[in-house]
C-alpha atoms as a PDB file:
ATOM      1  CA  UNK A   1      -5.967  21.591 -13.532  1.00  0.00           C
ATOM      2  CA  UNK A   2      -9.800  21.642 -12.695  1.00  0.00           C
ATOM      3  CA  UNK A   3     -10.660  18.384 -10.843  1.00  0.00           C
ATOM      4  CA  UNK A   4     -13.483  15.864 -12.122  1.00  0.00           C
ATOM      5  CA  UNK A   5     -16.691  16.626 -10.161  1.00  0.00           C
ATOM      6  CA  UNK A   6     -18.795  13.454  -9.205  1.00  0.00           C
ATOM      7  CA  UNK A   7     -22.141  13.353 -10.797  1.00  0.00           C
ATOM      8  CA  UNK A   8     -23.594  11.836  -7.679  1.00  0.00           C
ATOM      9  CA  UNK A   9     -22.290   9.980  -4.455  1.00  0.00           C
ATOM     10  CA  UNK A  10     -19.957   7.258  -4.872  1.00  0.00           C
ATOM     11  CA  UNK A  11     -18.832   4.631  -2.318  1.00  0.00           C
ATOM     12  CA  UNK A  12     -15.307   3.094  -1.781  1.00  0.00           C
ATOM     13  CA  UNK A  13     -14.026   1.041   1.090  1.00  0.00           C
ATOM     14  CA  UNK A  14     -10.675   1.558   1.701  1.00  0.00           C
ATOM     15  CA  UNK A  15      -8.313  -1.064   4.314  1.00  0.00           C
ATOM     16  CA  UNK A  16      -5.657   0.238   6.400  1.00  0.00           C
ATOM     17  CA  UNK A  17      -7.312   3.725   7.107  1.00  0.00           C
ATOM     18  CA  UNK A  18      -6.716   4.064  10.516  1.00  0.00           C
ATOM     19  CA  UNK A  19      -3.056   6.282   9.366  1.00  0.00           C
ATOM     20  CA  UNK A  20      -1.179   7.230   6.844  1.00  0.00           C
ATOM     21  CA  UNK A  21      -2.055   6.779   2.829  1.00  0.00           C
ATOM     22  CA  UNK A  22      -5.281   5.537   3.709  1.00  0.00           C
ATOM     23  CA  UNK A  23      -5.958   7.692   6.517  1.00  0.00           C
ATOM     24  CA  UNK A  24      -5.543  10.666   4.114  1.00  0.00           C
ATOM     25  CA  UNK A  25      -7.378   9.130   1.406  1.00  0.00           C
ATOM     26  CA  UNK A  26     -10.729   8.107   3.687  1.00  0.00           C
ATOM     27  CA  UNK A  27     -10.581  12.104   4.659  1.00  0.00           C
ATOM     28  CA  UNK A  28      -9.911  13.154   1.145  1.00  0.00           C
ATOM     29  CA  UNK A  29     -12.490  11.189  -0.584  1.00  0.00           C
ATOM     30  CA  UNK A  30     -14.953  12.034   2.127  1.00  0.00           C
ATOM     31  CA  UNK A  31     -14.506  15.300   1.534  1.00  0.00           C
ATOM     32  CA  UNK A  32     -15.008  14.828  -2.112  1.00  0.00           C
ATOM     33  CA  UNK A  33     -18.126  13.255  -2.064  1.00  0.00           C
ATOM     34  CA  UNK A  34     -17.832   9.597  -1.933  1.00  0.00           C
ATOM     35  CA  UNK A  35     -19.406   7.827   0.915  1.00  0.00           C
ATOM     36  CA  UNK A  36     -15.892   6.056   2.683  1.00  0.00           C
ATOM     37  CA  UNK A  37     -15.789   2.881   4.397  1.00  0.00           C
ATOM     38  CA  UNK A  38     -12.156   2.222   6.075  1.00  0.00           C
ATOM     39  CA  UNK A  39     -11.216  -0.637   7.562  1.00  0.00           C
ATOM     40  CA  UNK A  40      -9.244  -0.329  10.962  1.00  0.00           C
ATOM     41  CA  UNK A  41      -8.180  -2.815  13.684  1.00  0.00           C
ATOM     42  CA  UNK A  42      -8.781  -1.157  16.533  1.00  0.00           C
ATOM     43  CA  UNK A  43     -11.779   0.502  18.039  1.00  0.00           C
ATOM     44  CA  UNK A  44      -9.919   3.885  18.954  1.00  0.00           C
ATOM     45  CA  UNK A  45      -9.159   4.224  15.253  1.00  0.00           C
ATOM     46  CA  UNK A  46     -12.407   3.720  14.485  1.00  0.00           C
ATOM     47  CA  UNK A  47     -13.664   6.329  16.829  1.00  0.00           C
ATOM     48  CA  UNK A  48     -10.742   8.577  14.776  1.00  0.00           C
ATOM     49  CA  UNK A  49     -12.776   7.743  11.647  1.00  0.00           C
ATOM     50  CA  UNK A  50     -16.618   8.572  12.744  1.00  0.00           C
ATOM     51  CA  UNK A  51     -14.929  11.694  14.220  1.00  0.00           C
ATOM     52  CA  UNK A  52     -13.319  12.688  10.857  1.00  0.00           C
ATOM     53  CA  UNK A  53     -15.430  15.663   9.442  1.00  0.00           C
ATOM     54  CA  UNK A  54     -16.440  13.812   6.147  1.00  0.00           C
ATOM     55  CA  UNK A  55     -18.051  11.296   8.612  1.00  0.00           C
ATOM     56  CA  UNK A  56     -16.104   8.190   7.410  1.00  0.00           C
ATOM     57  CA  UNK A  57     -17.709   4.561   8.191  1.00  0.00           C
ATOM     58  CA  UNK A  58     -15.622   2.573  10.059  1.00  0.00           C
ATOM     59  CA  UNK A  59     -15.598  -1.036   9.304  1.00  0.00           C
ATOM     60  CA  UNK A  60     -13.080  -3.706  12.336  1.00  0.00           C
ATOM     61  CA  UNK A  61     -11.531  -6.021  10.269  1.00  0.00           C
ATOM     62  CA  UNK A  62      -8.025  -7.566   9.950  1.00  0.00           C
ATOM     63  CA  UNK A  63      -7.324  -8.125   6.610  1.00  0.00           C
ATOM     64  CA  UNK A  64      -5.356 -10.947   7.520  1.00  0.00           C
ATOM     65  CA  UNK A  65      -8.430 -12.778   8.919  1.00  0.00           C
ATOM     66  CA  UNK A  66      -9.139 -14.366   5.235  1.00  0.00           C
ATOM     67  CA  UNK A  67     -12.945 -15.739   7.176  1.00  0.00           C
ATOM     68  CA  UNK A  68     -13.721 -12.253   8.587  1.00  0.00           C
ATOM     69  CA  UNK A  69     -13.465 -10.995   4.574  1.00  0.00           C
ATOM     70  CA  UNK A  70     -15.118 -13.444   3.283  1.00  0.00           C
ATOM     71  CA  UNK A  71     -17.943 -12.686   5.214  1.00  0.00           C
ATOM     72  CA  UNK A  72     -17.181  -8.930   4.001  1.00  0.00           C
ATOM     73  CA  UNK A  73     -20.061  -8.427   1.453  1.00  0.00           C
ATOM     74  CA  UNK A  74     -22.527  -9.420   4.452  1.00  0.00           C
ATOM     75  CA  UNK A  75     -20.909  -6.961   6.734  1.00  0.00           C
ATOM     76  CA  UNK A  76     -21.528  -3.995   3.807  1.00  0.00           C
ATOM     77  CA  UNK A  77     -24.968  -5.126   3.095  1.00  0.00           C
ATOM     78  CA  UNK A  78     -25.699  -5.114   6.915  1.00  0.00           C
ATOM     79  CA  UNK A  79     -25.149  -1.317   6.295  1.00  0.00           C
ATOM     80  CA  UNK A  80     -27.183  -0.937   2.970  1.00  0.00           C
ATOM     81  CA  UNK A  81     -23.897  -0.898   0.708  1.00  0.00           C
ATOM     82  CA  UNK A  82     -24.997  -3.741  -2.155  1.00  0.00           C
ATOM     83  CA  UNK A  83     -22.354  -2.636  -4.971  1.00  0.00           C
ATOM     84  CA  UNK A  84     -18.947  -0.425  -4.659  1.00  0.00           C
ATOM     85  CA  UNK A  85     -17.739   2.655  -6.875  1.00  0.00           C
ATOM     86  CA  UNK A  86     -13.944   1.909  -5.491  1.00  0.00           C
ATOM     87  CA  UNK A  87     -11.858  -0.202  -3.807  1.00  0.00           C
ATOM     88  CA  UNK A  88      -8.435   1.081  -2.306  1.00  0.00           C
ATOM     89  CA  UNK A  89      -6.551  -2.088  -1.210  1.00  0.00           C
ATOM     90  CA  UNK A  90      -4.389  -0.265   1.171  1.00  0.00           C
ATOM     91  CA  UNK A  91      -3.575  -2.048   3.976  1.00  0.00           C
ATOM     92  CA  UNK A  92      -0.027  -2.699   4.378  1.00  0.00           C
ATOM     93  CA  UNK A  93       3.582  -2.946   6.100  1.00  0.00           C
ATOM     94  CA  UNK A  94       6.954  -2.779   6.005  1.00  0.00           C
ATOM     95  CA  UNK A  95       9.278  -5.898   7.184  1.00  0.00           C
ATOM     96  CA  UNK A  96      12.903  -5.082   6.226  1.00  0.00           C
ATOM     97  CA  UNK A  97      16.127  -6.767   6.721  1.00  0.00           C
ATOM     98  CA  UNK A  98      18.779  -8.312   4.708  1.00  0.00           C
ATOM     99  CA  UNK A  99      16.847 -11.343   3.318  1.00  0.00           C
ATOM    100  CA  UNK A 100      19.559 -14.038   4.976  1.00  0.00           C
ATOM    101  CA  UNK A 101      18.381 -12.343   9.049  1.00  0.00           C
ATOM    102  CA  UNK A 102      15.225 -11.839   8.125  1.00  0.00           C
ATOM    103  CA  UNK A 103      13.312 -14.812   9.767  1.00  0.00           C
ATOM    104  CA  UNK A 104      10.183 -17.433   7.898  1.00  0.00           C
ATOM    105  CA  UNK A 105       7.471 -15.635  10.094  1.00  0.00           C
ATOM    106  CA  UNK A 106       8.586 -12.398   9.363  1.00  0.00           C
ATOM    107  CA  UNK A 107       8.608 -13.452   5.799  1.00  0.00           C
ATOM    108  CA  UNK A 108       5.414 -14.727   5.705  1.00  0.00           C
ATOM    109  CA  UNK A 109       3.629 -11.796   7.937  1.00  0.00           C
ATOM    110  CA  UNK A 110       5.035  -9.415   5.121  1.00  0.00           C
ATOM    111  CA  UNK A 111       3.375 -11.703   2.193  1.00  0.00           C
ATOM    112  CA  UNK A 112       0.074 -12.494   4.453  1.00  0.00           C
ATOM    113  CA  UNK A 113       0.009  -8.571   5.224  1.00  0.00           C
ATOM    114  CA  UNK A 114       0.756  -6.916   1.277  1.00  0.00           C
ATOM    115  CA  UNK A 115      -0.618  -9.484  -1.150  1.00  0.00           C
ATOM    116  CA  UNK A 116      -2.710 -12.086   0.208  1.00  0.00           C
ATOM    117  CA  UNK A 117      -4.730 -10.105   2.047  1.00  0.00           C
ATOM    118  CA  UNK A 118      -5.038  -8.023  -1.399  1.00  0.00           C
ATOM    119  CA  UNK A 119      -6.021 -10.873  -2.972  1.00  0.00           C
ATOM    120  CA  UNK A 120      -8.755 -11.664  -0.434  1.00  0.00           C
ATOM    121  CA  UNK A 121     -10.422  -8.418  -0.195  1.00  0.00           C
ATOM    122  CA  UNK A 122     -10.811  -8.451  -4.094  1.00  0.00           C
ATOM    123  CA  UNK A 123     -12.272 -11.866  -4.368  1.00  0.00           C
ATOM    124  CA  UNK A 124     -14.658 -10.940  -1.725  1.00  0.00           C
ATOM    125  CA  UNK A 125     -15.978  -7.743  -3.209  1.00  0.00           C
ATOM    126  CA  UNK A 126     -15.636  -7.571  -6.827  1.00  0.00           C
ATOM    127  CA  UNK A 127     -18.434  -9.017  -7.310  1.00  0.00           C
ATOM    128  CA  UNK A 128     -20.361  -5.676  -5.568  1.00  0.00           C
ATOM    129  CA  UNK A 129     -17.353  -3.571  -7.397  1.00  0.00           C
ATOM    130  CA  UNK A 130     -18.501  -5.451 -11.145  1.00  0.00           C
ATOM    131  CA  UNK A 131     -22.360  -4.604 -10.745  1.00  0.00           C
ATOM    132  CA  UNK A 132     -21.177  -0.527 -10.486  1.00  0.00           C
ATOM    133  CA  UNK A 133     -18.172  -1.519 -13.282  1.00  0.00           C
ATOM    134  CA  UNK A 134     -16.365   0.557 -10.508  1.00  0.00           C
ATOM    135  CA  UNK A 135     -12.366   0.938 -10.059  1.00  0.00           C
ATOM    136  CA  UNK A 136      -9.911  -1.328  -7.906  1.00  0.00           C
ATOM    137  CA  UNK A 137      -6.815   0.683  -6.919  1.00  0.00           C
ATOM    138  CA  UNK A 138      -3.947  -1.168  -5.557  1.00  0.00           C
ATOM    139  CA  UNK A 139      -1.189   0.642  -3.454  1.00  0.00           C
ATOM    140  CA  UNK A 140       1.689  -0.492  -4.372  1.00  0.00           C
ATOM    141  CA  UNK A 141       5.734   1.781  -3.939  1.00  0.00           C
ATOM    142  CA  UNK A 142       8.552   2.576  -6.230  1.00  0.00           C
ATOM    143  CA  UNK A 143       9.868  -0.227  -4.598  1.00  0.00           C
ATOM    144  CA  UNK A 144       8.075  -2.194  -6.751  1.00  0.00           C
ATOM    145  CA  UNK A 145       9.806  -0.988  -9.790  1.00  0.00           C
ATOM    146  CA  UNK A 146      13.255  -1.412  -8.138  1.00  0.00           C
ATOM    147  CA  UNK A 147      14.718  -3.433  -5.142  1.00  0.00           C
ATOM    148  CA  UNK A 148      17.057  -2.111  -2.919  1.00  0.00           C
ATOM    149  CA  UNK A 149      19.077  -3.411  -0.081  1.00  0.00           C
ATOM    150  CA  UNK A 150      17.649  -4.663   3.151  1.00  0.00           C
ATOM    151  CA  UNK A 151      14.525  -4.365   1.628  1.00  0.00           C
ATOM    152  CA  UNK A 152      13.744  -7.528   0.194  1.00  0.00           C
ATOM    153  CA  UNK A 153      11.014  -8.761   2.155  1.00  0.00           C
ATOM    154  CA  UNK A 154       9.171  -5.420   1.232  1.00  0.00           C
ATOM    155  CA  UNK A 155       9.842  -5.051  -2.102  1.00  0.00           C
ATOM    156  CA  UNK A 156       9.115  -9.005  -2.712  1.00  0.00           C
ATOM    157  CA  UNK A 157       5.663  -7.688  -1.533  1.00  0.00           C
ATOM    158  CA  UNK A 158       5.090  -4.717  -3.814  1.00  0.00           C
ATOM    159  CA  UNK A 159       6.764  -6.799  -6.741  1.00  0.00           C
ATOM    160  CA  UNK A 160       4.124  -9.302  -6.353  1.00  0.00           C
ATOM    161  CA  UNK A 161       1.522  -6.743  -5.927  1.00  0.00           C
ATOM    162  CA  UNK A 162       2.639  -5.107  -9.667  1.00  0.00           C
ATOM    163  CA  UNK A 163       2.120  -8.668 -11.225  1.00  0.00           C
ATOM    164  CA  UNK A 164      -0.995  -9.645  -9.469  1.00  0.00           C
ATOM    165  CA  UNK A 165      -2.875  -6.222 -10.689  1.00  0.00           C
ATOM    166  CA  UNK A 166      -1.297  -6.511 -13.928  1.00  0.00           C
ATOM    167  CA  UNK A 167      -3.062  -9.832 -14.670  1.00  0.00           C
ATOM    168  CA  UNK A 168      -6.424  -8.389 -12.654  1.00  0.00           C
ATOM    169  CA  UNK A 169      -6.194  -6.037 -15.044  1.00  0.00           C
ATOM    170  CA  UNK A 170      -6.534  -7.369 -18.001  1.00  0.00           C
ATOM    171  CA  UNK A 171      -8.781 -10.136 -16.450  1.00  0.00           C
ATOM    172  CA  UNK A 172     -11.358  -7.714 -15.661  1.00  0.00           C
ATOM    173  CA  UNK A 173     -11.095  -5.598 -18.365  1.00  0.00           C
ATOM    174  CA  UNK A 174     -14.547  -6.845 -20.186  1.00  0.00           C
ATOM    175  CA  UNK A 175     -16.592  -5.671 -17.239  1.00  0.00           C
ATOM    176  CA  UNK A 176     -15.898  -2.653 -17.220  1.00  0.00           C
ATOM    177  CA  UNK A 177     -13.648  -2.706 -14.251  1.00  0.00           C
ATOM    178  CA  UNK A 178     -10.726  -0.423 -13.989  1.00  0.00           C
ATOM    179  CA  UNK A 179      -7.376  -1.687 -12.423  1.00  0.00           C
ATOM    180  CA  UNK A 180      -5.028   1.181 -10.665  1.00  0.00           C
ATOM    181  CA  UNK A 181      -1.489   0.642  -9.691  1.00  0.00           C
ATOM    182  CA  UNK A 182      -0.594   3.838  -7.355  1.00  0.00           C
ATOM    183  CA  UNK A 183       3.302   3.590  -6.695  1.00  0.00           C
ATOM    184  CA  UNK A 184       4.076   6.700  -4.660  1.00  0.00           C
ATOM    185  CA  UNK A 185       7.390   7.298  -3.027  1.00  0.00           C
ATOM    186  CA  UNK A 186       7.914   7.794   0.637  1.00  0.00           C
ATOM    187  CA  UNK A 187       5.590   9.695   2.431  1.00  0.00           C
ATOM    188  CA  UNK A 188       6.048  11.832   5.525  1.00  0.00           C
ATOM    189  CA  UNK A 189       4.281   9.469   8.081  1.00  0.00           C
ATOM    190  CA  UNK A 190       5.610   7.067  10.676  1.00  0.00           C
ATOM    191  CA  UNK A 191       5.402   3.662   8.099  1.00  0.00           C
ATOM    192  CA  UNK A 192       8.950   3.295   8.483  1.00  0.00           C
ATOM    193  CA  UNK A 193       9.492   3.819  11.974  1.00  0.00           C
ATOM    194  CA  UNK A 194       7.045   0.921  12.559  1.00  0.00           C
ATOM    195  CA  UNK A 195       9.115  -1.005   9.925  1.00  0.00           C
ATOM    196  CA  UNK A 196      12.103  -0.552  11.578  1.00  0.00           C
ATOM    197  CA  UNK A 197      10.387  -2.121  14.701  1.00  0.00           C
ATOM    198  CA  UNK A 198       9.442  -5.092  12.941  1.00  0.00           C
ATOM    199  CA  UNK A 199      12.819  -5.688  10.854  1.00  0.00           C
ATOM    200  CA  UNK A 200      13.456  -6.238  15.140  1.00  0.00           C
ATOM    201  CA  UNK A 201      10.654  -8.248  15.750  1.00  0.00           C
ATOM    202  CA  UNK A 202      11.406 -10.644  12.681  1.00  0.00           C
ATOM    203  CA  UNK A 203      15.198 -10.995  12.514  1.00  0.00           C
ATOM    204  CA  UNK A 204      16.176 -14.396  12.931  1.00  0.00           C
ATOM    205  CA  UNK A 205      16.720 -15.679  16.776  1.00  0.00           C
ATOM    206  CA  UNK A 206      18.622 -19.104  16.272  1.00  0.00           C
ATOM    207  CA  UNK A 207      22.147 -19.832  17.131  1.00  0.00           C
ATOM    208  CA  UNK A 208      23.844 -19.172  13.524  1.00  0.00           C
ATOM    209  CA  UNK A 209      22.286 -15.700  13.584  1.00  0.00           C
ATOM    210  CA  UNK A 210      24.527 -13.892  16.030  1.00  0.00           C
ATOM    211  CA  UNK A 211      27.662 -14.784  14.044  1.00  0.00           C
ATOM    212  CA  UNK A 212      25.753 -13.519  10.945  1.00  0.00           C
ATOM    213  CA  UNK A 213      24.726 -10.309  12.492  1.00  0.00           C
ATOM    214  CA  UNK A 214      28.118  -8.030  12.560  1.00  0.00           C
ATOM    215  CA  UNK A 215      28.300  -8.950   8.734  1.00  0.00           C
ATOM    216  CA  UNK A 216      25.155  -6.956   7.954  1.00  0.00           C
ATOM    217  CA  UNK A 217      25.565  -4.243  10.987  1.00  0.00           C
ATOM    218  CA  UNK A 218      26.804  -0.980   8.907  1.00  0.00           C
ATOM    219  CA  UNK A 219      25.016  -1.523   6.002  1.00  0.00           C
ATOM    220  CA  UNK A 220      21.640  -1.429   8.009  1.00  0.00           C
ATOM    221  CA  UNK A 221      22.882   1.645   9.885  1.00  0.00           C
ATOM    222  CA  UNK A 222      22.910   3.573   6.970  1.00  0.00           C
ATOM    223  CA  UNK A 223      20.037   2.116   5.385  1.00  0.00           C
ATOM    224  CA  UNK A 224      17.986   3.464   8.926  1.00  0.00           C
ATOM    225  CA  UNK A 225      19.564   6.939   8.260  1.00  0.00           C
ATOM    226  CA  UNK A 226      18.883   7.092   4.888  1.00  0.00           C
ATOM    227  CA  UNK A 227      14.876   5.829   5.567  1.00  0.00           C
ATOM    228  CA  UNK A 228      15.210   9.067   8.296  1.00  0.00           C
ATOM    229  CA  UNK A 229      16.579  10.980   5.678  1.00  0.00           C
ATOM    230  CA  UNK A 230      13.437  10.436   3.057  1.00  0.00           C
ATOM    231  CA  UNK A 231      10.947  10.315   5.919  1.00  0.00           C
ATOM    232  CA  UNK A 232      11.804  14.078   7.047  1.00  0.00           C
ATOM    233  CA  UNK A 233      11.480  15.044   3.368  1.00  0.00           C
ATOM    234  CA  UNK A 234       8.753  13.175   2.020  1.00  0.00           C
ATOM    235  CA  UNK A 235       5.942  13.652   0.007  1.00  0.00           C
ATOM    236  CA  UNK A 236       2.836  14.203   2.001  1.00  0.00           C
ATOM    237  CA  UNK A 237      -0.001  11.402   2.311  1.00  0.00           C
ATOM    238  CA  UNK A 238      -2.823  14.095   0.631  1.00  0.00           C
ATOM    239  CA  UNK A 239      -0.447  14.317  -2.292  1.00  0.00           C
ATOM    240  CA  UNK A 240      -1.256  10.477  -2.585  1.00  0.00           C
ATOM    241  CA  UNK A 241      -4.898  10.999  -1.863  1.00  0.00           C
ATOM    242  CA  UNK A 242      -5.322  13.273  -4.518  1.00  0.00           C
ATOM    243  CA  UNK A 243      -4.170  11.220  -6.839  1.00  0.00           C
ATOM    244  CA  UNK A 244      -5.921   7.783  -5.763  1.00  0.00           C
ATOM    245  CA  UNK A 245      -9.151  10.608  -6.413  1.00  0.00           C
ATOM    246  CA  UNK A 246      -7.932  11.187  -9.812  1.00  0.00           C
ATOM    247  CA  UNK A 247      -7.911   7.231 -10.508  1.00  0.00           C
ATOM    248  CA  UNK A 248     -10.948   7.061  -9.160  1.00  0.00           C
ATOM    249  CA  UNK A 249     -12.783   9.537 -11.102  1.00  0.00           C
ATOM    250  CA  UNK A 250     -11.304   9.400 -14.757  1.00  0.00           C
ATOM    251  CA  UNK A 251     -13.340   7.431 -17.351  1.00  0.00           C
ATOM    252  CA  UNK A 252      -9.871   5.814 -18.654  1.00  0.00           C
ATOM    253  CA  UNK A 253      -6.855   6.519 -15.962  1.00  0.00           C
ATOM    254  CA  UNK A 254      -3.666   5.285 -16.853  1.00  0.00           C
ATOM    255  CA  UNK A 255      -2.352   1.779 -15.320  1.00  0.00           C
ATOM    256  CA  UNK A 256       0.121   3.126 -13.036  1.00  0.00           C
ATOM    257  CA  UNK A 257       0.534   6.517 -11.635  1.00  0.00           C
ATOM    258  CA  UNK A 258       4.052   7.027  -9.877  1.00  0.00           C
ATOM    259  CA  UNK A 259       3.723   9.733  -7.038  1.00  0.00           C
ATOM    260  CA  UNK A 260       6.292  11.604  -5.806  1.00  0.00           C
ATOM    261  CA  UNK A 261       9.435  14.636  -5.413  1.00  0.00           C
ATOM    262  CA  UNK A 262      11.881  14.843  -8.435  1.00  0.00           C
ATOM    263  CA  UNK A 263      14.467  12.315  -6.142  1.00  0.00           C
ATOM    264  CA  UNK A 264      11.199   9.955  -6.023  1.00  0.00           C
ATOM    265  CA  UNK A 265      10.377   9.569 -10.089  1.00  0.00           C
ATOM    266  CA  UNK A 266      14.636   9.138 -10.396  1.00  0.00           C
ATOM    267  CA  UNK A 267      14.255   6.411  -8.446  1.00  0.00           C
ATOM    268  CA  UNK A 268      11.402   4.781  -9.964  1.00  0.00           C
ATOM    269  CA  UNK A 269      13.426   4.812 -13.471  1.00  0.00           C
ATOM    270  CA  UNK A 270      16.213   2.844 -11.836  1.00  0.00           C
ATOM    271  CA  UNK A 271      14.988  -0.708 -13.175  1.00  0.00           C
ATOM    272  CA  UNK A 272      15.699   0.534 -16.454  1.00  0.00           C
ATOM    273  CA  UNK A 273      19.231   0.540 -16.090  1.00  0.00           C
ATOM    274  CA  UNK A 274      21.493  -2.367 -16.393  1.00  0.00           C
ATOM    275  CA  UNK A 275      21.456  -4.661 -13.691  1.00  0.00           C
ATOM    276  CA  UNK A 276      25.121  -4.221 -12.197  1.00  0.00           C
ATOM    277  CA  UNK A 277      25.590  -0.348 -13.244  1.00  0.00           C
ATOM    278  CA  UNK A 278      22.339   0.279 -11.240  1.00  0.00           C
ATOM    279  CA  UNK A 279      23.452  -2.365  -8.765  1.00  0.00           C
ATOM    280  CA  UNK A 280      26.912   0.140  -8.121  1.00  0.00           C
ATOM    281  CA  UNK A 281      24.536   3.410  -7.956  1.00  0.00           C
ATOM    282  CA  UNK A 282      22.759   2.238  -5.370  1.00  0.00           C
ATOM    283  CA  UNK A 283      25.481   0.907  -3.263  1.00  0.00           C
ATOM    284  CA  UNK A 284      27.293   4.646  -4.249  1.00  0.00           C
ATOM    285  CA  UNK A 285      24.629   6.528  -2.900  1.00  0.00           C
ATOM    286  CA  UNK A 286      23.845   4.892   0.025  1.00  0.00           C
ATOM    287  CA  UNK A 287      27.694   4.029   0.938  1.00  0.00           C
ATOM    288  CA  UNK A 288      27.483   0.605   1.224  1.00  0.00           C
END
């Protein structure tokens, strides 16, 4: 199918762009004509970015710093950007766990990190994104059609990220402003191995949890084999790209677009089973 051709530059500001989804979508889009803004951290990724041969615009923030993006629309105007085509709210991690080791800070980095710095971002800039009645996309995951073990703090997250753009959506509406929920499966890039590190990081520390611990041990053995299972076969991060593009570009996309292998759309049509028969697949398949 013959892609939609831009009738003239575009600009979107993606977060999180220094790897992964957004990584491949700031080089994608580039590539495609829009003028790209991604957000990074760190000043090495930024150097990655300016390097990148579309010549994406770098932009330090922490999306957590909810002062730094308020002062966002300043920072883009500093560089001549007044209104925005896109938005890609990107930016994102992985805390997992079983919910009863998984400690309050870890908790709350997950929430801070996935949703309210979503929410943040989009205060700050749609009012630039309303003046060019452009297109918010917000990445969500098939885990945010259907939990699964030792991944509640995670799919809390994308859960809450579903209902938040579903009432954006309909909020915005009469402006002209398009909503996107992208819910791809998982990708072949390193998101979970730095998930892993921080289900470490934010397991719970105090006396009780040692005792707690062995309880949970096997089942999060083979819920790490099974994340290096899906890693190694993966869909690619252009695969998402191309389809944030898509959302980007159509005069009337569709609400949600689910991206991923045949395994990856099974699983996203688990939460319309019944609760315990989908309850026992799960736990069949991953021998738990």
């Amino acid at each position: 199918m013959e892609r939609p051709r831009l009738k003239g530059a575009r600009t979107v500001l993606i977060t999180g762009a220094s790897s992964g989804i957004g990584a491949a979508c700031a080089r994608y889009l580039s590539e495609e004509g829009f003028r790209v803004i991604g957000t990074v951290r760190k000043e090495q990724d930024a150097e990655s970015l300016r390097a990148s041969p579309g010549g994406v615009m770098p932009l330090l923030l922490d999306v957590t710093d909810h002062d730094a993006v308020r002062r966002l629309p300043d920072m883009l105007a500093g560089h001549g950007v007044t209104s925005l085509d896109g938005l890609v709210n990107n930016a994102g991690i992985a805390v997992a766990g079983p919910v009863e080791m998984t400690s309050m800070e870890g908790w709350r980095m997950q929430f801070d990190v996935n949703v309210l710095a979503q929410v943040a971002v989009t205060q700050a800039l749609l009012p630039l994104i309303r003046d060019a009645r452009g297109c918010i996309v917000m990445m969500s995951s098939i885990a945010g059609r259907t939990s699964f073990p030792f991944m509640g703090p995670y799919t809390s997250s994308k859960f809450a990220v579903e209902a938040m753009s579903d009432s954006l959506r309909m909020e915005v509406a009469r402006f002209g402003v398009r909503v996107v929920i992208i819910e791809p499966a998982t990708t072949s890039s390193p998101f979970w191995k730095r998930g892993v590190k921080l289900a470490e990081d934010f397991q719970r520390d105090d006396e009780a949890a040692s005792s707690i611990e062995p309880l949970y041990r096997r089942g999060l053995e083979r819920m790490a084999g099974q994340a290096q299972r899906e890693e190694a076969t993966g869909i690619s991060t252009d695969e998402v790209a191309r389809v944030v593009y898509r959302a980007l570009t159509a005069t009337k996309p569709r609400t949600r677009y689910v991206v991923g292998n045949f395994e990856g759309r099974l699983r996203a049509r688990l939460r319309h089973l019944p609760d315990r028969f989908r309850d026992s697949l799960i736990k069949s398949v991953l021998k738990l």
